[in-house]
N, C-alpha and C. Protein backbone atom coordinates (compact mmCIF):
# COMPACT_ATOMS: atom_id res chain seq x y z
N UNK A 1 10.84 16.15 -9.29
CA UNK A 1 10.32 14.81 -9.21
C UNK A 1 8.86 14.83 -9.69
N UNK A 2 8.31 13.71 -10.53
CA UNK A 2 7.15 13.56 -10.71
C UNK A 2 6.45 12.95 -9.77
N UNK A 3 5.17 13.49 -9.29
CA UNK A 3 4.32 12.80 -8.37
C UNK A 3 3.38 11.99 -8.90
N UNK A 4 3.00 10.87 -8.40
CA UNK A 4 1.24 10.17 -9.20
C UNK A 4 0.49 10.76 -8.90
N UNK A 5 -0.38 10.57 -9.84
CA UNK A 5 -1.64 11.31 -9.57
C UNK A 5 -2.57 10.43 -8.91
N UNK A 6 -3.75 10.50 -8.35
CA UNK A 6 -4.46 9.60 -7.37
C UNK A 6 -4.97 8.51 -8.29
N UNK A 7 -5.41 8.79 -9.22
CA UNK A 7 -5.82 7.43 -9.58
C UNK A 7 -4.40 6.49 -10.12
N UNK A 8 -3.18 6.83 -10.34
CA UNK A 8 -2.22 5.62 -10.67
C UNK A 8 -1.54 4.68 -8.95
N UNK A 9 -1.98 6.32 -8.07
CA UNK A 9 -1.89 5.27 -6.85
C UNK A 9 -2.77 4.44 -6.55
N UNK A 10 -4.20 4.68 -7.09
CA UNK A 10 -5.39 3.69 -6.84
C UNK A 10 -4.84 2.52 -7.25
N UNK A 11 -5.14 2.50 -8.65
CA UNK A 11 -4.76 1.55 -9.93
C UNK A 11 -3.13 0.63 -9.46
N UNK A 12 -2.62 1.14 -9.62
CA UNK A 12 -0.83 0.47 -9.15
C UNK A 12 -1.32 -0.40 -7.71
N UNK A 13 -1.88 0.17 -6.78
CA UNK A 13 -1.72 -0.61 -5.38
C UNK A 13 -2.88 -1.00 -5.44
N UNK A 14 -3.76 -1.42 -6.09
CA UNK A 14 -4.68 -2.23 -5.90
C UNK A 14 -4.43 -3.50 -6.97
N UNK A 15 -4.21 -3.09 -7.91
CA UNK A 15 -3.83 -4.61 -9.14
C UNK A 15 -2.61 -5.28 -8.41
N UNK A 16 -2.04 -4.58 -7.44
CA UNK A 16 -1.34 -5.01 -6.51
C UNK A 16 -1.35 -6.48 -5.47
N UNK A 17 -2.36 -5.37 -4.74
CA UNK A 17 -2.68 -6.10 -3.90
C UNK A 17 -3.84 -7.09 -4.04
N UNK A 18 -4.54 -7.20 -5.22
CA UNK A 18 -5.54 -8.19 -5.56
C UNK A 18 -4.73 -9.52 -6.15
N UNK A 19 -3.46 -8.89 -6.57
CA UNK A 19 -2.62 -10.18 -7.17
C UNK A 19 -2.15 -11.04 -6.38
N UNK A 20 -1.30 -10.11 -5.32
CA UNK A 20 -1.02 -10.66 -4.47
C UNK A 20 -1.48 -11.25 -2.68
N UNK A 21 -2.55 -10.92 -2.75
CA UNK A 21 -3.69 -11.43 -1.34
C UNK A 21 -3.12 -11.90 -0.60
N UNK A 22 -1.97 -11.31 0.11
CA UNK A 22 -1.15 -11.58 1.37
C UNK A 22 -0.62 -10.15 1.76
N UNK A 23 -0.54 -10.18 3.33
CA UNK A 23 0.50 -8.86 4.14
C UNK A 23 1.79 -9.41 3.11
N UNK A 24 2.58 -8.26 3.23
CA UNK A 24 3.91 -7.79 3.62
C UNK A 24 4.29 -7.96 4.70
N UNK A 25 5.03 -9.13 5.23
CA UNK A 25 5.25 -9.32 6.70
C UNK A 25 7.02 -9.19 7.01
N UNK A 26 7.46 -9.30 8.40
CA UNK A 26 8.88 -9.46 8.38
C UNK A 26 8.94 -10.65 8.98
N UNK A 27 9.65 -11.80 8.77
CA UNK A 27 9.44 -13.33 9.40
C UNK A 27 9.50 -13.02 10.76
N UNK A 28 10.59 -12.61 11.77
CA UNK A 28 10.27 -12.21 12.62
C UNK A 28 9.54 -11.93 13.44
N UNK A 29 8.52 -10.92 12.98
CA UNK A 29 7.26 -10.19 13.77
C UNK A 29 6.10 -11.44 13.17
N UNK A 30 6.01 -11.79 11.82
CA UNK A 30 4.99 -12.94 11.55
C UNK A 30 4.81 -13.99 12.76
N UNK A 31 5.99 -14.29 12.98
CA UNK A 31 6.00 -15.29 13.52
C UNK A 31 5.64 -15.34 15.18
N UNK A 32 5.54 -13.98 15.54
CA UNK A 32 5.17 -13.96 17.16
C UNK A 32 3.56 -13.20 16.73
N UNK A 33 3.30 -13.07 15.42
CA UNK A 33 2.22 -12.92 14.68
C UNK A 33 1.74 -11.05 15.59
N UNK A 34 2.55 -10.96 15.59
CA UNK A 34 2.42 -8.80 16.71
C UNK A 34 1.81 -8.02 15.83
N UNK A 35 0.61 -7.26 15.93
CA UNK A 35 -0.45 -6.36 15.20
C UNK A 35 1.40 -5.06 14.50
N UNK A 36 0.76 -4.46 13.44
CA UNK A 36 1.37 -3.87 12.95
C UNK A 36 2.67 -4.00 12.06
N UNK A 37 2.95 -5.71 12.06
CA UNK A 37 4.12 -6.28 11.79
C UNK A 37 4.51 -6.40 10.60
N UNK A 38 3.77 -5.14 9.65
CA UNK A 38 3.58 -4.94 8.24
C UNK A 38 4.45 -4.52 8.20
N UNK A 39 5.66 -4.55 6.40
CA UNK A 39 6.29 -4.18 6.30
C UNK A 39 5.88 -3.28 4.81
N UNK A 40 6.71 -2.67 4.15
CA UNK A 40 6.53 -1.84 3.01
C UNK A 40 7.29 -2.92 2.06
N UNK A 41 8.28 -3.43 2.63
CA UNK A 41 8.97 -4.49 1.70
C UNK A 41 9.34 -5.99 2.38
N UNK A 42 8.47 -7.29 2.38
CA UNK A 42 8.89 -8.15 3.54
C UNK A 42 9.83 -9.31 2.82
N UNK A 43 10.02 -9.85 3.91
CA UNK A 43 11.32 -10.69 3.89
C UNK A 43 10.67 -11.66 2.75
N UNK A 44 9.62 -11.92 1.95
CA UNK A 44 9.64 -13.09 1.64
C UNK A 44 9.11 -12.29 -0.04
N UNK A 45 9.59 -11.23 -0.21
CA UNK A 45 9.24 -10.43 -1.20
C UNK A 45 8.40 -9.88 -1.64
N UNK A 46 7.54 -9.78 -0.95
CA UNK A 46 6.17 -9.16 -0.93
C UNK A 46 6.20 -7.54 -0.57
N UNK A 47 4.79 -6.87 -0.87
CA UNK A 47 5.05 -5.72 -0.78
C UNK A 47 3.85 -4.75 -0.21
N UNK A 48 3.63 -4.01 0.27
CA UNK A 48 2.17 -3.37 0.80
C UNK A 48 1.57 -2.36 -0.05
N UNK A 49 0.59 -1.86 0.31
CA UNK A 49 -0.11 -0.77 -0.60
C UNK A 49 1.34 0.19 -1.04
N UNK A 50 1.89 0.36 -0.31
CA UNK A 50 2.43 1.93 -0.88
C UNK A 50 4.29 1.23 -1.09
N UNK A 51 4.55 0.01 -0.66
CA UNK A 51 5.78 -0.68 -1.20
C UNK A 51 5.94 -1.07 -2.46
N UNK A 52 4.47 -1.12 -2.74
CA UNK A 52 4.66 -1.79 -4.29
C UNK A 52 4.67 -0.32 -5.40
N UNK A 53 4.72 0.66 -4.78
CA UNK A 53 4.63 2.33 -5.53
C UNK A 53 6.07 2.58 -5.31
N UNK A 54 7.11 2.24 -4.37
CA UNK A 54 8.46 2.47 -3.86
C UNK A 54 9.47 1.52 -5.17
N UNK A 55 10.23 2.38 -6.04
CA UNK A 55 11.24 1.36 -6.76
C UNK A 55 12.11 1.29 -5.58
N UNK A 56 12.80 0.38 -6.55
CA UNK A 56 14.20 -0.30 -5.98
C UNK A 56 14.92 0.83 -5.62
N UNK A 57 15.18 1.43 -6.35
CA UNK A 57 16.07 2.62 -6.03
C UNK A 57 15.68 4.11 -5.04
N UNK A 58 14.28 3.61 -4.65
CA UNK A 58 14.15 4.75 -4.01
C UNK A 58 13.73 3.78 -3.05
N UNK A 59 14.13 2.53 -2.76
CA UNK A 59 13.54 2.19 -0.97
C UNK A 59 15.05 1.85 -0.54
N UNK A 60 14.76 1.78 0.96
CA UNK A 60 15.63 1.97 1.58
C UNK A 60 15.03 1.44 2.97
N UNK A 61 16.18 0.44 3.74
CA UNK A 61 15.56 -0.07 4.62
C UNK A 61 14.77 0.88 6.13
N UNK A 62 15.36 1.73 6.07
CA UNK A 62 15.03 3.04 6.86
C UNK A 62 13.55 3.27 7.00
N UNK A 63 12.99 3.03 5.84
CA UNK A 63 11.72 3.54 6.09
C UNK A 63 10.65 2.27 6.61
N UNK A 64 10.91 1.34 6.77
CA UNK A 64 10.79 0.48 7.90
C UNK A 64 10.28 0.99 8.99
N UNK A 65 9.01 0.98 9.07
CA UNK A 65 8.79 1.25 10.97
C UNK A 65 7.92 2.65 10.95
N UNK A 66 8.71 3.41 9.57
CA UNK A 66 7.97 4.83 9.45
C UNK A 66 6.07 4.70 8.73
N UNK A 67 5.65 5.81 9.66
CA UNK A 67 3.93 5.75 9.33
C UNK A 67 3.98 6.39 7.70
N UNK A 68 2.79 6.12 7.29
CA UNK A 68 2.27 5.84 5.49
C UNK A 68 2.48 7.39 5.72
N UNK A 69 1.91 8.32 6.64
CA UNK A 69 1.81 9.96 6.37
C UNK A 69 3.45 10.57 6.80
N UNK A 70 4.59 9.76 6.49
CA UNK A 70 6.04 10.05 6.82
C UNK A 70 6.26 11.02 5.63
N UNK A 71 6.99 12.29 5.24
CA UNK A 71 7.12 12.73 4.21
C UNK A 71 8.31 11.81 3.67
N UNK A 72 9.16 10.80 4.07
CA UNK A 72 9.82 9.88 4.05
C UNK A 72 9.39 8.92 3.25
N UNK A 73 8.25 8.61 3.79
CA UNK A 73 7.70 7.09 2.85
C UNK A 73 6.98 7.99 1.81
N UNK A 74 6.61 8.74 1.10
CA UNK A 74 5.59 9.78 0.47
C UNK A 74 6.51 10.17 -0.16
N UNK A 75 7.61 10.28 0.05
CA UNK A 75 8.61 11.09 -1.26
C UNK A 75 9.35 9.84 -1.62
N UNK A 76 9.41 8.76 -1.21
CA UNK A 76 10.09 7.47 -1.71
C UNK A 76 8.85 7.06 -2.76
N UNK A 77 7.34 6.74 -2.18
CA UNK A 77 6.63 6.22 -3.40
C UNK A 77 5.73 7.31 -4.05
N UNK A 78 6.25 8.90 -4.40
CA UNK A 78 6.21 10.12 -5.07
C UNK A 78 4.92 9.97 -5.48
N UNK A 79 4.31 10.16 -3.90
CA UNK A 79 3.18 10.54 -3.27
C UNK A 79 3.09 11.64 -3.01
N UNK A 80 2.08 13.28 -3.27
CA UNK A 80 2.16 14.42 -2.47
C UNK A 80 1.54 14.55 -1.48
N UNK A 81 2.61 15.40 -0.66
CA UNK A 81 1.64 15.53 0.90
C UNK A 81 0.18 15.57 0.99
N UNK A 82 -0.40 15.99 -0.42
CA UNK A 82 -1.60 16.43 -0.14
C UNK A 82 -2.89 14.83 -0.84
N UNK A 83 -2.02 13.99 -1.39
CA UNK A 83 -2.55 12.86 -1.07
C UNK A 83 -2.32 11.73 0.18
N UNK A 84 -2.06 12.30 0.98
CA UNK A 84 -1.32 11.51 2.28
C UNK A 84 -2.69 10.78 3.14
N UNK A 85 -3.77 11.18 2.29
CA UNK A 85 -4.97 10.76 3.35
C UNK A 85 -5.23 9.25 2.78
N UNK A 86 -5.20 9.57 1.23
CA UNK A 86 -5.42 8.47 0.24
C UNK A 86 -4.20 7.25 0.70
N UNK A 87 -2.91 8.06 0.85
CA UNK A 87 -2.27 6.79 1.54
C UNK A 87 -2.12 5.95 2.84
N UNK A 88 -2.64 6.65 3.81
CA UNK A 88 -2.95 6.22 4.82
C UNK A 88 -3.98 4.94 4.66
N UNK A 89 -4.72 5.30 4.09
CA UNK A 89 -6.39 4.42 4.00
C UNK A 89 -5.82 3.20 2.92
N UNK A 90 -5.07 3.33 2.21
CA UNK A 90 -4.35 2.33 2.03
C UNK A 90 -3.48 0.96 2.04
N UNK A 91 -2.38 2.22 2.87
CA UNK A 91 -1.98 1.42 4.24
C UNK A 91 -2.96 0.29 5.05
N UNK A 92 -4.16 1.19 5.39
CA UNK A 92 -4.76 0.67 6.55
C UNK A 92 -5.58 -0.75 5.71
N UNK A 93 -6.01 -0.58 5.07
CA UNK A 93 -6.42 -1.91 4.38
C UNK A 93 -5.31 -3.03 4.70
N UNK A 94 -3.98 -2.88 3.75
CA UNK A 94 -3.44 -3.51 3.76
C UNK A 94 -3.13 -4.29 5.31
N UNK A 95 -2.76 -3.24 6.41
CA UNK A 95 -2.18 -3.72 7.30
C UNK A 95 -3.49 -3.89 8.73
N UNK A 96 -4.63 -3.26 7.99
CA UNK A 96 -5.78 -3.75 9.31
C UNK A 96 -6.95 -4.72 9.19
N UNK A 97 -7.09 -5.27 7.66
CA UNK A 97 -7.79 -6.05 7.16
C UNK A 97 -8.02 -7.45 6.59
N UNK A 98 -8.42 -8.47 7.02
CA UNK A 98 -8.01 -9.75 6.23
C UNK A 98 -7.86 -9.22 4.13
N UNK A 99 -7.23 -10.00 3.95
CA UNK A 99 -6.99 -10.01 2.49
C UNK A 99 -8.28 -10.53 1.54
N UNK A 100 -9.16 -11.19 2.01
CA UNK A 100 -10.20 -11.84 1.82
C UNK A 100 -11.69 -9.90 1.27
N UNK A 101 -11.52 -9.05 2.20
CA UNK A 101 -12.24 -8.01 2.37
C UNK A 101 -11.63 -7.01 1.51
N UNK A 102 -10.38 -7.12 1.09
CA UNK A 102 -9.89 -5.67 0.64
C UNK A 102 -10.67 -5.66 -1.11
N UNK A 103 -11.12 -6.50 -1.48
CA UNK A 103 -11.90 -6.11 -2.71
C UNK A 103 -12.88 -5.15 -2.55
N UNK A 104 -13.79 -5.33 -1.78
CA UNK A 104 -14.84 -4.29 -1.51
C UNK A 104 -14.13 -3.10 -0.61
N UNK A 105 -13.18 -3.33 0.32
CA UNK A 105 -12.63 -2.53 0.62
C UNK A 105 -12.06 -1.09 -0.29
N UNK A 106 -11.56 -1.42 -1.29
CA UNK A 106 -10.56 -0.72 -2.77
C UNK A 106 -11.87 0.07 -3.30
N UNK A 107 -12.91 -1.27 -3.67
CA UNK A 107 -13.89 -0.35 -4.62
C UNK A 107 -14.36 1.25 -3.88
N UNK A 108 -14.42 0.57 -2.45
CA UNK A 108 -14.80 2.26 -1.56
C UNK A 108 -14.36 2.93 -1.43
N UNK A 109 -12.94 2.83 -1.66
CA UNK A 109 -11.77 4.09 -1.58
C UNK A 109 -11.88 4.50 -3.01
N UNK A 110 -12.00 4.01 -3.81
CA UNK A 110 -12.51 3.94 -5.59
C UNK A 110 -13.37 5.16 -5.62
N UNK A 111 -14.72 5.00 -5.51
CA UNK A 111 -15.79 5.55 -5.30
C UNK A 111 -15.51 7.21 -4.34
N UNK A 112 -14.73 6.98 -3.20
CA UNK A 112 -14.48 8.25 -2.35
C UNK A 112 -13.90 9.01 -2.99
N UNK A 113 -12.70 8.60 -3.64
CA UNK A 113 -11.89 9.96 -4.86
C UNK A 113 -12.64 9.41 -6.16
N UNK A 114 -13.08 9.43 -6.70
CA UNK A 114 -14.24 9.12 -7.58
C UNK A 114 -13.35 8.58 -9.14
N UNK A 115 -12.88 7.63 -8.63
CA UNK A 115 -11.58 6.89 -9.73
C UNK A 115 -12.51 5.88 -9.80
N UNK A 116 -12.42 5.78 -11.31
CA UNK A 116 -13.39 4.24 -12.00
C UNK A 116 -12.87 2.95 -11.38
N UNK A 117 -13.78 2.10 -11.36
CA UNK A 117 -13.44 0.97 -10.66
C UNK A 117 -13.37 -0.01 -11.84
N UNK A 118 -14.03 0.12 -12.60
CA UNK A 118 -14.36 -1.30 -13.74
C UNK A 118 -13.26 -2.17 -13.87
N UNK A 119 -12.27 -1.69 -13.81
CA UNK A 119 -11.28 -2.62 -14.37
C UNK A 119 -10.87 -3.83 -13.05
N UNK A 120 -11.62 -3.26 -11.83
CA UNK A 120 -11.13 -4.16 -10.50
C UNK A 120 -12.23 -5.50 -10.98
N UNK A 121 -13.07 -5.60 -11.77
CA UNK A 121 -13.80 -6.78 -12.01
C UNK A 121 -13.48 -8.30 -12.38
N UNK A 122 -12.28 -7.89 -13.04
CA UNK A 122 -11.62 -8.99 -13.53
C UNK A 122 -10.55 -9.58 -12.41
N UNK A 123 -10.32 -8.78 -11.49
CA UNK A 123 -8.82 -8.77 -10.55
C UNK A 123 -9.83 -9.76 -10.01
């Protein structure tokens, strides 16, 4: 299997998530509005940092529920263990932050693995 390399996980889940400026929710949990109620793939087609790295063919409702450092969710969006930190912090944007913050949020994770940002200017 081919893995990404850190900057296409940067790049992929951030043009991502700047496009789309909403959680990944499950109607369900939205709706009693419960911390954590992020999904990797939600009911209304949306997708999170590391859902939108998961094809079709490699998700599976299973991984639902499982944490970003699962070798589960990490070999579905062919992530290596040894970027598992980069996906966590990811995750955590997505699912601990208003959508409004994750711009400056990205550029800092940008800057920490030292992946160019320029192109987030236009997003």
């Amino acid at each position: 299997m081919r893995y990404r390399s850190v900057k296409n996980i940067l790049e992929r889940s951030t043009k991502h998530l700047l496009a789309q400026m909403k959680r990944s929710l499950s109607e369900a949990t939205a709706e009693r509005n419960e911390y954590n109620s992020c999904r990797y793939r939600g009911d209304d087609g949306r997708m999170c940092a590391l859902g939108c790295l998961i094809s079709n063919n490699r998700y599976y409702p299973a991984l639902e529920g499982l944490s970003s450092k699962d070798p589960k969710v990490l070999d579905a969006a062919r992530i290596r263990m040894e970027d598992r930190r980069l996906a966590d912090e990811l995750q955590s944007i997505h699912d601990g932050d208003e959508p409004w913050r994750w711009k400056s949020l990205l550029y800092a994770v940008h800057n920490k693995y030292n992946v160019p940002s320029e192109y987030m200017y236009d997003l």
